[in-house]
Protein backbone atom coordinates (compact mmCIF):
# COMPACT_ATOMS: atom_id res chain seq x y z
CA UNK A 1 0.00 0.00 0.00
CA UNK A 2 1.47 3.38 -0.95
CA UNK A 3 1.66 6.43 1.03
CA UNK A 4 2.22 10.49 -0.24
CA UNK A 5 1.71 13.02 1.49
CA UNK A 6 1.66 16.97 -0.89
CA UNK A 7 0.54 20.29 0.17
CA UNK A 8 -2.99 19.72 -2.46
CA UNK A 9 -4.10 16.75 -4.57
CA UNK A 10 -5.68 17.84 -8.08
CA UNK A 11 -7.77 14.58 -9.40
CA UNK A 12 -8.17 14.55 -12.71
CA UNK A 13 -5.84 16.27 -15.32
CA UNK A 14 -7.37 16.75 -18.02
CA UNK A 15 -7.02 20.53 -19.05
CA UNK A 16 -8.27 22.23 -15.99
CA UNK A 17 -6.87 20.05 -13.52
CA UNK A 18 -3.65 20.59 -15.63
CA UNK A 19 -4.64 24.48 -15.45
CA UNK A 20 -4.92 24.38 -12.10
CA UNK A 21 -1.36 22.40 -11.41
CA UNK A 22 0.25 25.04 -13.57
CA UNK A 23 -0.79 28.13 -11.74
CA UNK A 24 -0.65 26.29 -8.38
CA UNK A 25 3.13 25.41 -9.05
CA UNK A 26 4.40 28.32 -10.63
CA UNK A 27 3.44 29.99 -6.93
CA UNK A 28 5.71 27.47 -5.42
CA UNK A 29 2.85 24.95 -4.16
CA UNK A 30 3.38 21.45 -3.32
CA UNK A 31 0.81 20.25 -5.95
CA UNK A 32 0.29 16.11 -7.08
CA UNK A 33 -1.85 15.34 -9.58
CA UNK A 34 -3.86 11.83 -10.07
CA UNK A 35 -4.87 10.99 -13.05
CA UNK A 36 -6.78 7.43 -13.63
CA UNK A 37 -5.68 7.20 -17.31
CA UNK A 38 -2.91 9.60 -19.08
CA UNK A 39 -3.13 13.53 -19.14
CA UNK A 40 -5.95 14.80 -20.88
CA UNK A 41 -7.01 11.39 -22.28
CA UNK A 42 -10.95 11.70 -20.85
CA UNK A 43 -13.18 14.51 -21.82
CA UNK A 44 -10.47 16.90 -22.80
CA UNK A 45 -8.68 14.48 -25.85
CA UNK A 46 -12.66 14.70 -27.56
CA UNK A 47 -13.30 18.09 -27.15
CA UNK A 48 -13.52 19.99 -30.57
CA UNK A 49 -11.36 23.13 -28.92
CA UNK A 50 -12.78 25.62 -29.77
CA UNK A 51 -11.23 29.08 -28.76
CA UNK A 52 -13.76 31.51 -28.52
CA UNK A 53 -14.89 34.78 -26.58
CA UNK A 54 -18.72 34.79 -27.20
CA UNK A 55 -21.50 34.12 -24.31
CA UNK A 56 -24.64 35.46 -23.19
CA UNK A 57 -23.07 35.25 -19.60
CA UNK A 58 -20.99 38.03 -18.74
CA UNK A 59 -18.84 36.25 -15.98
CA UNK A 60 -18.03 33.33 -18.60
CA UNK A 61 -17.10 35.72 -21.30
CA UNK A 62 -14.63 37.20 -19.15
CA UNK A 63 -13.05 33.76 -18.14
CA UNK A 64 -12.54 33.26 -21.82
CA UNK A 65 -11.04 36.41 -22.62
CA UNK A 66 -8.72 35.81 -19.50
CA UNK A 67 -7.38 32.86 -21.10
CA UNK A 68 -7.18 33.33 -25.03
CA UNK A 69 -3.98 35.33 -24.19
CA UNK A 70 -2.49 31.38 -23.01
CA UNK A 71 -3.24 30.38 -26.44
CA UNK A 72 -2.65 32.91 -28.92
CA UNK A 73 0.79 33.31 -26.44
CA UNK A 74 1.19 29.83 -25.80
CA UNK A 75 5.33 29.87 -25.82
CA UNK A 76 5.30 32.73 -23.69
CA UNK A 77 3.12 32.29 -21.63
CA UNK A 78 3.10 28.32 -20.92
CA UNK A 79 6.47 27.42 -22.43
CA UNK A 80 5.70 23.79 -22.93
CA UNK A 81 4.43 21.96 -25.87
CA UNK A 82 2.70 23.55 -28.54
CA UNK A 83 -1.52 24.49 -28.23
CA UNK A 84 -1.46 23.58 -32.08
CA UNK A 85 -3.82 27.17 -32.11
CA UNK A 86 -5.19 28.01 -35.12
CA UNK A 87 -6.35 31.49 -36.07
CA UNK A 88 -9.70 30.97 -38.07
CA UNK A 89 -11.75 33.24 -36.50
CA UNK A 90 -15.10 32.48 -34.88
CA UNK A 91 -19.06 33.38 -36.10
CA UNK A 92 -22.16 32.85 -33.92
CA UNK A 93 -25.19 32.69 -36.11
CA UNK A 94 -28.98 32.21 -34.03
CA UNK A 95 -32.29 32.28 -35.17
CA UNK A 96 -33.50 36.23 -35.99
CA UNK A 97 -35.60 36.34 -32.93
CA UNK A 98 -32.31 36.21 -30.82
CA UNK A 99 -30.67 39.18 -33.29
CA UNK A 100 -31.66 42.10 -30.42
CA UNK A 101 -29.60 39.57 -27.81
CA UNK A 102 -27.13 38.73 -30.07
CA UNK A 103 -26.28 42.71 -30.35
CA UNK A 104 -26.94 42.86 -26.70
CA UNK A 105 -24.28 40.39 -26.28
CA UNK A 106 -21.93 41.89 -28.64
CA UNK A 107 -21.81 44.51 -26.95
CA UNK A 108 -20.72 43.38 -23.54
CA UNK A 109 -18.05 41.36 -24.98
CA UNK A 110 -16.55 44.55 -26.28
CA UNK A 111 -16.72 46.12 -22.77
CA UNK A 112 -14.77 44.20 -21.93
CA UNK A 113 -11.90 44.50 -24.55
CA UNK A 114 -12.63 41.38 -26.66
CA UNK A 115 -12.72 41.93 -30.18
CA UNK A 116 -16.11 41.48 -31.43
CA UNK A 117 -18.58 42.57 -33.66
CA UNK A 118 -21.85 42.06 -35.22
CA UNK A 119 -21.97 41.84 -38.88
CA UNK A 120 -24.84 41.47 -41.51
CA UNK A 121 -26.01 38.19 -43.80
CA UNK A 122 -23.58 39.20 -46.71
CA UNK A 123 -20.65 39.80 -44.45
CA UNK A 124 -20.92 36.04 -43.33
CA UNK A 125 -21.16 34.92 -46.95
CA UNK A 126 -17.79 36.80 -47.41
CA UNK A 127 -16.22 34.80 -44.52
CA UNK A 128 -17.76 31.64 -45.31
CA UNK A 129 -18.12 31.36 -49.04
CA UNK A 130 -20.67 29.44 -50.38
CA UNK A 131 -23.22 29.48 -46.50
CA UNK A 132 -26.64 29.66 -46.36
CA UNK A 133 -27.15 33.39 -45.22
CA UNK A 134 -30.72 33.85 -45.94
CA UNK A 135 -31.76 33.29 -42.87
CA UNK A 136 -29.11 35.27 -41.25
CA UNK A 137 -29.93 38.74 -39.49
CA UNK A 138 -27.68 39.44 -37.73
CA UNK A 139 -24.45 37.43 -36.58
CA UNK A 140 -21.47 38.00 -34.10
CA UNK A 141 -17.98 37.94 -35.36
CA UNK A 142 -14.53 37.35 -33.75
CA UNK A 143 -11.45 38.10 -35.82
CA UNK A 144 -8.89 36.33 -33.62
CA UNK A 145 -10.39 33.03 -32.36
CA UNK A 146 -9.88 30.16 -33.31
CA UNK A 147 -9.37 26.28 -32.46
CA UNK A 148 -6.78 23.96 -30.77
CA UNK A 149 -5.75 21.11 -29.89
CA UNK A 150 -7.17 19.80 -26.87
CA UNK A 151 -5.33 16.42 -25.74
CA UNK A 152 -1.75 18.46 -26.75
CA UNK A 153 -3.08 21.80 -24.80
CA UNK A 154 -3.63 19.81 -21.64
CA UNK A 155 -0.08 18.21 -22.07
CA UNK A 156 2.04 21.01 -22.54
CA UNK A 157 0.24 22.77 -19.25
CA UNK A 158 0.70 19.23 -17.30
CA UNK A 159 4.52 19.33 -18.67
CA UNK A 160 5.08 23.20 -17.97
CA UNK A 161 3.38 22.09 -14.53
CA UNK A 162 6.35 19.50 -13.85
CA UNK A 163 8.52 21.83 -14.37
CA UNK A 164 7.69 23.91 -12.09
CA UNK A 165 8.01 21.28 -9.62
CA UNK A 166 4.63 19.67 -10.07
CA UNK A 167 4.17 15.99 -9.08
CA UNK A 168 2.04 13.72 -11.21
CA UNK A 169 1.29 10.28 -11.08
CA UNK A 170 -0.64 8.63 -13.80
CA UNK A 171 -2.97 4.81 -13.66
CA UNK A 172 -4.34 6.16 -10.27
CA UNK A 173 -8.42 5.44 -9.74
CA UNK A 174 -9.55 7.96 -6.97
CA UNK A 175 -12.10 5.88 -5.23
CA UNK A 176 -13.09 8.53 -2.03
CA UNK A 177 -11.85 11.85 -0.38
CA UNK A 178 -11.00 11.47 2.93
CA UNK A 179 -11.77 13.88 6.30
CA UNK A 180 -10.73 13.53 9.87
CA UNK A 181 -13.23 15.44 11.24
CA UNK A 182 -14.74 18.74 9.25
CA UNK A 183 -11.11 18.52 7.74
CA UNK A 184 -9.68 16.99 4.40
CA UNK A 185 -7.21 14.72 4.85
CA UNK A 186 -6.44 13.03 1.53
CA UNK A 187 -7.48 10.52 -0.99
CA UNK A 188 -7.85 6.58 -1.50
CA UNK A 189 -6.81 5.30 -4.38
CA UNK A 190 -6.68 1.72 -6.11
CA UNK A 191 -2.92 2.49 -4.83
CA UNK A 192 -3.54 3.22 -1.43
CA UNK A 193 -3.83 6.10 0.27
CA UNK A 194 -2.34 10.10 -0.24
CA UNK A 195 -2.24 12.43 2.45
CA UNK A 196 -3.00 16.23 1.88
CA UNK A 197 -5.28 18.86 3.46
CA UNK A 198 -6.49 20.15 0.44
CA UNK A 199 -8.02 18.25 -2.09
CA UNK A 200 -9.16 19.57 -5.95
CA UNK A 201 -12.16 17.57 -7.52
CA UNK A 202 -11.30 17.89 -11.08
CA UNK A 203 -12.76 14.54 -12.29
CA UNK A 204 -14.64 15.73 -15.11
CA UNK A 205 -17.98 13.17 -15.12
CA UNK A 206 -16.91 11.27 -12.68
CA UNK A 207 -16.88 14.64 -10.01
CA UNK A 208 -20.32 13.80 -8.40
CA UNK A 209 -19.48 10.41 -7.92
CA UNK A 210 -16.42 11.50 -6.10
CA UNK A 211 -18.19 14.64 -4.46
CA UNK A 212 -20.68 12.19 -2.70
CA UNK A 213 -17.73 10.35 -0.72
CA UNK A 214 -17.47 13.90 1.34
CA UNK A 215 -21.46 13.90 1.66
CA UNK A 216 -21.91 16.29 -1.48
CA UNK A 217 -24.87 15.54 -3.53
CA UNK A 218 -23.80 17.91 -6.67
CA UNK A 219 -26.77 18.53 -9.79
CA UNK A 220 -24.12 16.76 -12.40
CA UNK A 221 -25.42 14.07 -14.95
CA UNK A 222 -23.04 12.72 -17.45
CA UNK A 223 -23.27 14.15 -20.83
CA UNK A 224 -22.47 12.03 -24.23
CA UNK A 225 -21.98 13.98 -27.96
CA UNK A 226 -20.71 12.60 -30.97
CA UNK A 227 -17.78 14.38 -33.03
CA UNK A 228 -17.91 13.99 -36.71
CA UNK A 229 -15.11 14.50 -39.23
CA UNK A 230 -16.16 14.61 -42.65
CA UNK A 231 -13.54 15.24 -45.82
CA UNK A 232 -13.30 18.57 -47.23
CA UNK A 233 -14.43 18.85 -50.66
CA UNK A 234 -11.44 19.32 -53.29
CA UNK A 235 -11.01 22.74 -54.46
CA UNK A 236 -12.47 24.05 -50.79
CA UNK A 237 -10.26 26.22 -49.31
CA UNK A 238 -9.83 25.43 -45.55
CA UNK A 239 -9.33 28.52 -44.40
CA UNK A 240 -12.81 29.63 -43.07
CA UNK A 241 -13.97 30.49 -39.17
CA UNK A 242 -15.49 27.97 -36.35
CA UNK A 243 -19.26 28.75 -36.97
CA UNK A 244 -21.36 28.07 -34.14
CA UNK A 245 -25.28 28.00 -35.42
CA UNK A 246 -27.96 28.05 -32.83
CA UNK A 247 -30.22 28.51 -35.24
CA UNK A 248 -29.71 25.15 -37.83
CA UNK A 249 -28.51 23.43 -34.60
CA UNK A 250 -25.20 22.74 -35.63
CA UNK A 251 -21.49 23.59 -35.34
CA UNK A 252 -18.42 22.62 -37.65
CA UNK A 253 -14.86 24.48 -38.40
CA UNK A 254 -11.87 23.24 -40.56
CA UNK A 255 -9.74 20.40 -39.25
CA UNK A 256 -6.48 20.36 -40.44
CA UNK A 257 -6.10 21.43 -44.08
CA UNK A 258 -8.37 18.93 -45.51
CA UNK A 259 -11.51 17.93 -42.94
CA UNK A 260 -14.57 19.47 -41.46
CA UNK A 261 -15.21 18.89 -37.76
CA UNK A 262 -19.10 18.79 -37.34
CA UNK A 263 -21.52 17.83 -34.37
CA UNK A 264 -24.99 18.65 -33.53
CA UNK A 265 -26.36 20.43 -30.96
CA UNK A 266 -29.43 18.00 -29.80
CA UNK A 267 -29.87 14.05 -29.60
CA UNK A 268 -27.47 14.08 -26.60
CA UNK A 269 -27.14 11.60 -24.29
CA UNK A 270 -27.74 12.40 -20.42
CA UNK A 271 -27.40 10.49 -17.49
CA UNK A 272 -25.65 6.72 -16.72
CA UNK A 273 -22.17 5.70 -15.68
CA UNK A 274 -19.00 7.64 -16.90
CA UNK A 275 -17.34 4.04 -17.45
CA UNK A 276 -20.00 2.49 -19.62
CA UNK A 277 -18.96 1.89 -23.19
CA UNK A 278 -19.08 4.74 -25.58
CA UNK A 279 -22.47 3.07 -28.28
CA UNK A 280 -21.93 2.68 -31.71
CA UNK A 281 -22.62 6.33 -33.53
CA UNK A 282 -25.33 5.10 -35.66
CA UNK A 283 -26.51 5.85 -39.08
CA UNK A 284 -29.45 8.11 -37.67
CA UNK A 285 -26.91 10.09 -36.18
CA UNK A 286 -24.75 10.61 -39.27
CA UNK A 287 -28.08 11.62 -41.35
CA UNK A 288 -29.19 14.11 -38.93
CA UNK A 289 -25.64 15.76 -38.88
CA UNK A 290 -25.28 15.91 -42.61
CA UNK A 291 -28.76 17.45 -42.72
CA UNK A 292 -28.21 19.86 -40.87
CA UNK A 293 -24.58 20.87 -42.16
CA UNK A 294 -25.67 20.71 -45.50
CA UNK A 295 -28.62 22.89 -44.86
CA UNK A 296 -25.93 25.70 -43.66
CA UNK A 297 -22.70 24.36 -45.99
CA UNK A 298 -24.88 23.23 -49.25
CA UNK A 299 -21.35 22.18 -50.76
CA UNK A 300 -20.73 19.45 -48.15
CA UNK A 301 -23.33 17.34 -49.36
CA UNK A 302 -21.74 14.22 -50.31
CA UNK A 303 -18.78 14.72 -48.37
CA UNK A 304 -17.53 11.42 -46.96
CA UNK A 305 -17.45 10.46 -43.88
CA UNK A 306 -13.72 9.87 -42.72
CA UNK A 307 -14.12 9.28 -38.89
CA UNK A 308 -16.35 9.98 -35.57
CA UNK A 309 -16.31 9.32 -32.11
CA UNK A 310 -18.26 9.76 -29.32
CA UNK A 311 -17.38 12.20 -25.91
CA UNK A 312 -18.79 13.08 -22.25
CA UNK A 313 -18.41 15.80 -20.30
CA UNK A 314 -20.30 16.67 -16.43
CA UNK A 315 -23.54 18.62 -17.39
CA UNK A 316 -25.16 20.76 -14.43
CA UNK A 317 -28.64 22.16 -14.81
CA UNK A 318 -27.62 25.66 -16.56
CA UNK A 319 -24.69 24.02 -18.29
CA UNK A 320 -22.31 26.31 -16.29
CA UNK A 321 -19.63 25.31 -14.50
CA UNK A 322 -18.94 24.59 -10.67
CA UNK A 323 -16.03 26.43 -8.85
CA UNK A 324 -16.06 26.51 -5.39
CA UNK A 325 -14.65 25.73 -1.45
CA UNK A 326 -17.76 23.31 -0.12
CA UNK A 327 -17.75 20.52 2.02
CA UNK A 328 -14.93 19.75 4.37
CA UNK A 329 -12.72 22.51 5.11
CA UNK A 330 -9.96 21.80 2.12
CA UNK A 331 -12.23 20.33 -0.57
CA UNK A 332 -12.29 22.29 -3.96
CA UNK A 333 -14.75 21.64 -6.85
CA UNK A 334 -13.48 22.55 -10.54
CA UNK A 335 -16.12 20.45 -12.30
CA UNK A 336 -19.49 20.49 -14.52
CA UNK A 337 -18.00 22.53 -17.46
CA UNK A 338 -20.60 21.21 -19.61
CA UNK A 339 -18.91 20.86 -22.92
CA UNK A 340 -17.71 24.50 -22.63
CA UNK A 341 -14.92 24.01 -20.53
CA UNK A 342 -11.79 23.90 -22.57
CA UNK A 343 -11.24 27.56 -23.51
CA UNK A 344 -11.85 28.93 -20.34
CA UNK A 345 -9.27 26.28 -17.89
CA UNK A 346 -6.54 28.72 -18.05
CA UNK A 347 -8.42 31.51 -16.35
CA UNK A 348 -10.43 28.74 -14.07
CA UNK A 349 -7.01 27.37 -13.19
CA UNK A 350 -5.69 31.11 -12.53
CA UNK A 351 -8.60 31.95 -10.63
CA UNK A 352 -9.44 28.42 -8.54
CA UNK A 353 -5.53 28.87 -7.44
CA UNK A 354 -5.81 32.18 -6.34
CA UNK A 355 -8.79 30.53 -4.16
CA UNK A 356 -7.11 28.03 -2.87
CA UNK A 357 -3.67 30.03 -1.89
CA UNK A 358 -5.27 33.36 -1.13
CA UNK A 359 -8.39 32.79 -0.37
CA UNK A 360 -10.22 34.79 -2.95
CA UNK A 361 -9.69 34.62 -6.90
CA UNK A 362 -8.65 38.30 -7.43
CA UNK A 363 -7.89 37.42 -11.26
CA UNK A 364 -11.41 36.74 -12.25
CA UNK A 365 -14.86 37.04 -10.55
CA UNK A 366 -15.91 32.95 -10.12
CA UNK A 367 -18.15 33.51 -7.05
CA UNK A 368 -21.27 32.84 -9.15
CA UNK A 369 -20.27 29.58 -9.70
CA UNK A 370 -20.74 28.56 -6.15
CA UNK A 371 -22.44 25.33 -5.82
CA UNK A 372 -25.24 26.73 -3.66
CA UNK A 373 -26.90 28.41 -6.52
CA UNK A 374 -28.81 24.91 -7.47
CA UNK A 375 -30.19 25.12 -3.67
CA UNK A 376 -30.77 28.85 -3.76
CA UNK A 377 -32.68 28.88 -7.32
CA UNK A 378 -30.23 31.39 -8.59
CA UNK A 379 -29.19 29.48 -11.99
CA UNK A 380 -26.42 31.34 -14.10
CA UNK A 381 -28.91 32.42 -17.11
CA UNK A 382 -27.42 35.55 -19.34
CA UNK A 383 -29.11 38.69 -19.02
CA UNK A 384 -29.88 38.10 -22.91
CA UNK A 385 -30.05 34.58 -23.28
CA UNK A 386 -29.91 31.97 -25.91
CA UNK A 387 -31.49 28.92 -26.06
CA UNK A 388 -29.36 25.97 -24.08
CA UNK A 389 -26.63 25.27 -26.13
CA UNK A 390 -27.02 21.14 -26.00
CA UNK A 391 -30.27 19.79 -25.97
């Protein structure tokens, strides 16, 4: 049975428990991360990455705008590996009855600083040649987003971590948190146990499971998606913008210089175990992707079908995430991102360590993403919302 004591245990590191173990060791913290598989091999390896400013909530478009710098600076600023970022840019289309939000929105993203504007139906044709625009109002548009890559983005942070005298062990099954008293005291593992009086649940959709061995019953259901890649058409040029489309229910960008990445924004899965099998992705769910990408891209009908896969995330009930200090004194949450979690971590993982250390997160505002909100009714809704994003 094996025995470690550290100054705070991160579980999980996928990108924000990777996030977190950067920001916590660059202040000098005695930080070990467990990890039941290989860094960033869960959630974070299917995410489609995209890197993008634009939400309806305020406090989430500021996390991402905190952390775009970490990927548009990624040598600078992490040091270690490479993001793979890829300036494409980024357009949010929605039906026309959400234009007056949509404006709303832009808006508040440029008080902010991010750059971000609205821009008509023939403006989006010129960025996206060939897109259906004729049911397009109004849409927002982000000149320096873009995508990366998830699984190497969570690496380089985990190796930049290490370097800063981060500890990480990897094949490690966190089966409880431990207390002695109202006070954290470590973690069991299928290894034994590991002593520390502050302990980070960053398990991704396996957090409740682990947040009920301190008594925490948290509002998280697992959430399954399916990621298509599709070939793009000969002649295309790849060079186009992530579109996000809330209104034909769909979102795809360029993968590489010769594939679409495509997935849809309903039909998910919620609910079950985190270790069941991933299902077959099924013809149904092919057609009703192609249907409605071809409905926005007309000149991807026909496009074959090179490869798809299916993901999960933790989903909480206004698909926002959960930051907080609950439970025994010492016990973190940094869970139920909701599919939305991988452009924000850096900020998160600035903000939760600046929690943890200090006390308070003075980088970012996260105390609306207390856990308490389920309980209190006070659900994190923009003050000019969209529909839910998956459905």
């Amino acid at each position: 049975m094996s025995s470690r004591r550290a100054e705070i245990i991160v579980v999980g590191a996928g990108i924000q428990g990777a996030a977190l173990a950067f920001h916590l060791a660059g202040r000098g913290a005695d930080v070990l991360v467990l990890e039941r598989q290989t860094t960033g091999s869960g959630s974070t390896r299917r995410a489609s990455g995209f890197v993008r400013m634009h939400y309806d909530l305020e406090s989430e478009a500021r996390l991402a705008w905190t952390a775009f710098p970490y990927f548009e600076h990624w040598a600078d600023m992490v040091g270690c590996g490479d993001c793979g970022f890829v300036n494409t840019g980024f357009v949010q289309l929605v039906p026309p009855a959400y234009a007056p939000a949509l404006r709303a929105n832009v808006a508040m993203q440029q008080a902010l600083g991010i750059e971000t504007h609205a821009v008509k139906a023939a403006e989006v044709a010129e960025l996206v040649p060939g897109i259906t625009s004729d049911d397009i109002d109004v849409a927002a548009y982000e000149p320096r987003s873009g995508y990366a890559d998830p699984a190497a983005s969570a690496s380089g942070l985990m190796e930049a971590a290490l370097c800063r005298g981060a500890h990480l062990e990897l094949g490690r099954t966190v089966l409880a948190v431990t207390s002695a008293g109202d006070r954290v005291s470590g973690v069991d593992t299928d290894a034994g146990h590991y002593e520390a009086p502050v302990v980070v649940n960053a398990a991704g959709p396996w957090a409740a499971q682990l947040a009920s061995t301190v008594g925490l019953d948290i509002p998280l259901r697992v959430w399954r998606h399916d990621t298509f890649y599709l070939d793009l058409p000969q002649g295309r040029d790849p060079r186009f913008p992530i579109v996000l489309d809330h209104a034909r229910q769909v979102y795809f960008r360029p993968e590489g210089s010769d594939q679409v990445l495509s997935g849809t924004e309903t039909a998910n899965e919620l609910g079950g175990s985190p270790d069941r099998p991933y299902a077959p992705i099924g013809p149904d769910a092919v057609s009703r992707l192609r249907e409605r990408l071809v409905s926005r891209l007309p000149w991807m009908a026909g496009s074959p079908l090179r490869s798809a896969h299916g993901g999960q995330d933790g989903m909480t009930p206004d698909q926002r995430a959960i930051i907080d200090h609950v439970g025994p004194d010492g016990h973190y949450l940094l869970c139920g991102f909701s599919g939305s979690g991988f452009k924000t971590a850096p900020a998160t993982g600035l903000a939760m360590a600046g929690l943890i250390l200090d006390g308070t997160a003075s980088s970012v505002d996260i105390s609306s993403y207390r856990l308490d909100r389920f309980e209190r009714g006070q659900l994190l809704i923009g003050q000019h919302a969209y529909p839910d994003l998956w459905q």
